[in-house]
Protein backbone atom coordinates (compact mmCIF):
# COMPACT_ATOMS: atom_id res chain seq x y z
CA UNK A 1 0.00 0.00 0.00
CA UNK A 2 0.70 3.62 -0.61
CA UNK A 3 1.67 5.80 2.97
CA UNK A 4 0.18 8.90 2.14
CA UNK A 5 0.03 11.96 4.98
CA UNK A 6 -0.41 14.78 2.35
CA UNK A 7 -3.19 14.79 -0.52
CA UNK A 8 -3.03 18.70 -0.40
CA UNK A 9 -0.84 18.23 -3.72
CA UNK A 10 -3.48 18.09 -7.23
CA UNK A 11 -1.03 17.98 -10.32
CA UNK A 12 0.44 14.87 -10.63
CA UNK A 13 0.68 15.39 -14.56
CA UNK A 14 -0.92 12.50 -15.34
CA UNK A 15 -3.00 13.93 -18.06
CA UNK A 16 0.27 14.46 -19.73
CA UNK A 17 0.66 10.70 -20.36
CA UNK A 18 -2.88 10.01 -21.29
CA UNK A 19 -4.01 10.67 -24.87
CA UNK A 20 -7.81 11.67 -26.01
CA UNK A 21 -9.54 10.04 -28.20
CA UNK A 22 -7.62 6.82 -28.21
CA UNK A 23 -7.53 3.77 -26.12
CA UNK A 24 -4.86 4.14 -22.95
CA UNK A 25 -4.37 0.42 -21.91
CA UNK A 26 -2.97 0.32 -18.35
CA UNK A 27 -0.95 -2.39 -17.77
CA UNK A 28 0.20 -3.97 -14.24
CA UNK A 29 0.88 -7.06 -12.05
CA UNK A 30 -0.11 -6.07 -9.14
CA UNK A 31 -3.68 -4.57 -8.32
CA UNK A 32 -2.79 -1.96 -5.69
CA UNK A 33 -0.86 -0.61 -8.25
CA UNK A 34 -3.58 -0.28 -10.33
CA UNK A 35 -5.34 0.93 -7.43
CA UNK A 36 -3.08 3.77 -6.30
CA UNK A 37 -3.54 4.87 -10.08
CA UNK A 38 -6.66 4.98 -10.59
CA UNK A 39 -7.42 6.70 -7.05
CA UNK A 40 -4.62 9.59 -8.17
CA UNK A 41 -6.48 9.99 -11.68
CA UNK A 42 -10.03 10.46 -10.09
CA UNK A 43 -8.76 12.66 -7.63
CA UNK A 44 -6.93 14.82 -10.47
CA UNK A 45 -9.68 15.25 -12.73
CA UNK A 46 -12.87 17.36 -13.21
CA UNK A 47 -14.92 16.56 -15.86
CA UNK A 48 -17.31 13.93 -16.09
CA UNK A 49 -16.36 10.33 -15.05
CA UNK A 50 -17.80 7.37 -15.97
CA UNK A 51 -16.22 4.29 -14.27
CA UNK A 52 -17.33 0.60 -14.87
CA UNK A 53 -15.93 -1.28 -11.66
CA UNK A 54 -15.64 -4.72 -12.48
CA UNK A 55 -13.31 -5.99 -10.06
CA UNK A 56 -15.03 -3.86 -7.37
CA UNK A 57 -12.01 -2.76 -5.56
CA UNK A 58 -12.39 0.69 -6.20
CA UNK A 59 -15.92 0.45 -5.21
CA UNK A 60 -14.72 -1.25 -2.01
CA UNK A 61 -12.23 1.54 -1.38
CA UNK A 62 -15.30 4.25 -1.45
CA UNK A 63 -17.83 2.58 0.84
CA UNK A 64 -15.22 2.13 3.41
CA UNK A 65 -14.33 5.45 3.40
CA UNK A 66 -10.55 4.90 2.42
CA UNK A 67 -11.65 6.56 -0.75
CA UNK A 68 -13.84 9.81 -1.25
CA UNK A 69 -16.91 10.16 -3.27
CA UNK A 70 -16.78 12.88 -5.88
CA UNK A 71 -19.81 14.26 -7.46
CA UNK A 72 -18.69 14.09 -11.14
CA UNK A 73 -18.25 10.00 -10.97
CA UNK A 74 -20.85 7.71 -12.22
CA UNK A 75 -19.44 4.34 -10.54
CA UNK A 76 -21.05 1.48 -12.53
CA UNK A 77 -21.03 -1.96 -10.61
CA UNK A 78 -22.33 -4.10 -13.22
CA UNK A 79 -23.21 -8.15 -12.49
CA UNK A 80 -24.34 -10.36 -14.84
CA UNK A 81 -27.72 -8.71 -14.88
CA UNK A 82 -27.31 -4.79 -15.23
CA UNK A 83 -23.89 -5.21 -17.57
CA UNK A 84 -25.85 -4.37 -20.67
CA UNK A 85 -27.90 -1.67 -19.57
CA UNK A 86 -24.97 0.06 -17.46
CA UNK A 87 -23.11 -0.24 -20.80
CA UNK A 88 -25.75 1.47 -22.53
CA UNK A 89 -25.96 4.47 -19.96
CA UNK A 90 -22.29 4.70 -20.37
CA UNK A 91 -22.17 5.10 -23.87
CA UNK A 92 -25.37 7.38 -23.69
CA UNK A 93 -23.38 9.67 -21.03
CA UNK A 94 -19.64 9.06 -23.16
CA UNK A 95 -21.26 10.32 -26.41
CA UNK A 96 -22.38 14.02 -25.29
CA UNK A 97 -20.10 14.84 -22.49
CA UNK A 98 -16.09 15.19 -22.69
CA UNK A 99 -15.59 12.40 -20.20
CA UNK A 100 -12.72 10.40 -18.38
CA UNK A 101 -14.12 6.51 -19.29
CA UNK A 102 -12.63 3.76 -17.34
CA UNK A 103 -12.89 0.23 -17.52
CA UNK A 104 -11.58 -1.59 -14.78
CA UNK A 105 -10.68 -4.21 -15.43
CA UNK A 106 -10.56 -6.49 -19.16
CA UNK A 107 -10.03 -8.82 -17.03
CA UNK A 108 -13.09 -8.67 -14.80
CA UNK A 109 -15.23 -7.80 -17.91
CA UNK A 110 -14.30 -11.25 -19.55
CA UNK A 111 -15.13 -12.90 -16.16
CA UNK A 112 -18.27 -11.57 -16.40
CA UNK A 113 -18.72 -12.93 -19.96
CA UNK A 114 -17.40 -16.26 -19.20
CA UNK A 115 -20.50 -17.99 -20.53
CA UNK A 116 -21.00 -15.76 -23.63
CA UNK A 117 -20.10 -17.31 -26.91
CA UNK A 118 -17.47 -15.28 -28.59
CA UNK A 119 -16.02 -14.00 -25.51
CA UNK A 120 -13.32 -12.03 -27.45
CA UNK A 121 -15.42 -10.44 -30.10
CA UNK A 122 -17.61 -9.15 -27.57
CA UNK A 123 -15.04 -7.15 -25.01
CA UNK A 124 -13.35 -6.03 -27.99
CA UNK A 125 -16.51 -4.87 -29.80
CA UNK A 126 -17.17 -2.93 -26.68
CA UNK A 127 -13.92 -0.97 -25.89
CA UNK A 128 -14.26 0.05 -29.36
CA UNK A 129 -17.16 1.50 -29.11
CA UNK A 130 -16.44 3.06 -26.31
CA UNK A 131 -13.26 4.41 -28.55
CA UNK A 132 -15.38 5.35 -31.17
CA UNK A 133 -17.72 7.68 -29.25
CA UNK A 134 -14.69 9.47 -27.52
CA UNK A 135 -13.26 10.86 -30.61
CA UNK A 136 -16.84 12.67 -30.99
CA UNK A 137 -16.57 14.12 -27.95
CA UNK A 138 -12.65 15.02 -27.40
CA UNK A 139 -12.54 12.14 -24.25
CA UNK A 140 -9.99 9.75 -22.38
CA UNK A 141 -9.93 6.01 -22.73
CA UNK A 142 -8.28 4.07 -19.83
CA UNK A 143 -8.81 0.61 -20.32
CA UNK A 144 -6.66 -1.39 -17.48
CA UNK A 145 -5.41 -5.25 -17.73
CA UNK A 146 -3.71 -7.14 -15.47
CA UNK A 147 -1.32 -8.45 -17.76
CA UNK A 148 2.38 -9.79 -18.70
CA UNK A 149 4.77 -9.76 -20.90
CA UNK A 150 5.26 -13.00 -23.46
CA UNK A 151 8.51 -13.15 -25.81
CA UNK A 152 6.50 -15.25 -28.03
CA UNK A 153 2.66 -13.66 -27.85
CA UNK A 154 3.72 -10.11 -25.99
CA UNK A 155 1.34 -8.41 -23.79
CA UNK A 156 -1.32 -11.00 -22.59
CA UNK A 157 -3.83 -10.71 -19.84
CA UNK A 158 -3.10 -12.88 -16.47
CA UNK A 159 -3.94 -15.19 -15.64
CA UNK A 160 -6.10 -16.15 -18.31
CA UNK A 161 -2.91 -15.94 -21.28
CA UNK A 162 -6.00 -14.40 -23.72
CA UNK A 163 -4.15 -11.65 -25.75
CA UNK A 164 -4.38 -8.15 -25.31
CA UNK A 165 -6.45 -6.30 -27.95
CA UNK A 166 -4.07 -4.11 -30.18
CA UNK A 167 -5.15 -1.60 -32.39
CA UNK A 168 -3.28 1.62 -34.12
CA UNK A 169 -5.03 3.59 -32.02
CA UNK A 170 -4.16 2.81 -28.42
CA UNK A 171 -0.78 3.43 -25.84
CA UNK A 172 0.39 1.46 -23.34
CA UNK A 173 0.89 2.64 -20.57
CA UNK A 174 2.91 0.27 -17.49
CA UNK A 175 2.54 0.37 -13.46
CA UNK A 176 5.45 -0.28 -11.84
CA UNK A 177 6.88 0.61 -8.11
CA UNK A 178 9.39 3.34 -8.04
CA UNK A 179 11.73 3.96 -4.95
CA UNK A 180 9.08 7.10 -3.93
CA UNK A 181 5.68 5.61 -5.76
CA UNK A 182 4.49 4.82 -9.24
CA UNK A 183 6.30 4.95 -12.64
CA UNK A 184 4.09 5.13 -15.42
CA UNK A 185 6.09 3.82 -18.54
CA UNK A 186 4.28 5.00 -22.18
CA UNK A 187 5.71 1.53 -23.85
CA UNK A 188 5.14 3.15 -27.05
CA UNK A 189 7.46 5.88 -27.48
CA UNK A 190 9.35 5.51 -23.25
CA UNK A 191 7.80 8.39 -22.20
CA UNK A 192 7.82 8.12 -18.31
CA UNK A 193 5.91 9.30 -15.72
CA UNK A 194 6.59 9.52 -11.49
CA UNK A 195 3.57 9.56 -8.67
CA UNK A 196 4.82 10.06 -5.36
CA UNK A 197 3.48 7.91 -2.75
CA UNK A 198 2.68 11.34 -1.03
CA UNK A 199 0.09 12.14 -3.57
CA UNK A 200 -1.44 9.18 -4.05
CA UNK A 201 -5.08 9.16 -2.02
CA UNK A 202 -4.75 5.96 -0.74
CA UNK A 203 -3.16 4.63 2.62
């Protein structure tokens, strides 16, 4: 975990490393990584967020209090049931607001799809849309996968060994632990990033 005393600090310059209007994958190994993140990057931004929570450890982070609620989050907690229609708010939301749209994680959305037919078609038909509709409206896609790295396949989600989606228009970004916080490492053209631990929300 992150020992943080001092969240009196805002720019972290995260929105430096993210790009609009194409697909920010968020790579990591280790879930309070992507944790610490995520927490910085809601706490950093504004405008309208729409966050699907499908591992529910964000979620879990807010109702305990460890975690604030902001007013300009929509927190989506979809289960087998309400996955299609909190998809379709999202997307209703996404396509006339600039918004921050995160999907956390691939990997809980294809748990949550186990029993579908086409698994893979589906989750990537859906982060494209998403995609899609934030080039209309000028907003962030951060799409995060627990995942590692395969000489033979690359980047492929773990546990699971099902291959990352790849398209031209995506970054990824990697989470790894730097001696004061988080490095975020843009694989694409090395452009790095460092969070210190003391302004990252979580402790």
């Amino acid at each position: 975990m992150f020992k943080n005393h001092d969240t009196g600090q805002n720019d972290s310059g995260i929105q430096r490393i993210l790009e609009q209007k194409q697909i920010n994958f968020v790579l990591y190994s280790d879930p309070f990584l992507k944790a610490g993140f995520l927490s910085k990057l809601v706490q950093d931004y504004n405008e309208n967020i729409l966050y699907l929570d499908l591992d529910l450890l964000y979620s879990g982070y807010v109702k305990s209090g460890t975690l604030p609620s902001k007013k300009n989050i929509t927190l989506f907690q979809p289960d087998n049931l309400t996955l299609t229609n909190n998809l379709k708010e999202m997307l209703s939301k996404a396509s006339t607001t600039k918004s921050v749209i995160i999907v956390d994680s691939i990997n809980g959305l294809y748990n949550l799809l186990n029993r579908k037919k086409d698994i893979g078609k589906t989750v990537t038909s859906i982060i494209m849309l998403l995609a899609s509709i934030s080039r209309d409206t000028d907003s962030y896609v951060i799409v995060c996968s627990m995942a590692r790295y395969k000489k033979e396949e690359g980047w492929v989600l773990s546990p699971t060994g099902k291959r990352l989606i790849d398209t031209k228009n995506s970054k990824k970004i990697l989470l790894e632990y730097g001696k004061d916080g988080i490095v975020l490492n843009r694989l694409d053209d090395s452009i790095k990033l460092a969070i210190p631990s003391k302004m990252i929300p979580l402790v």
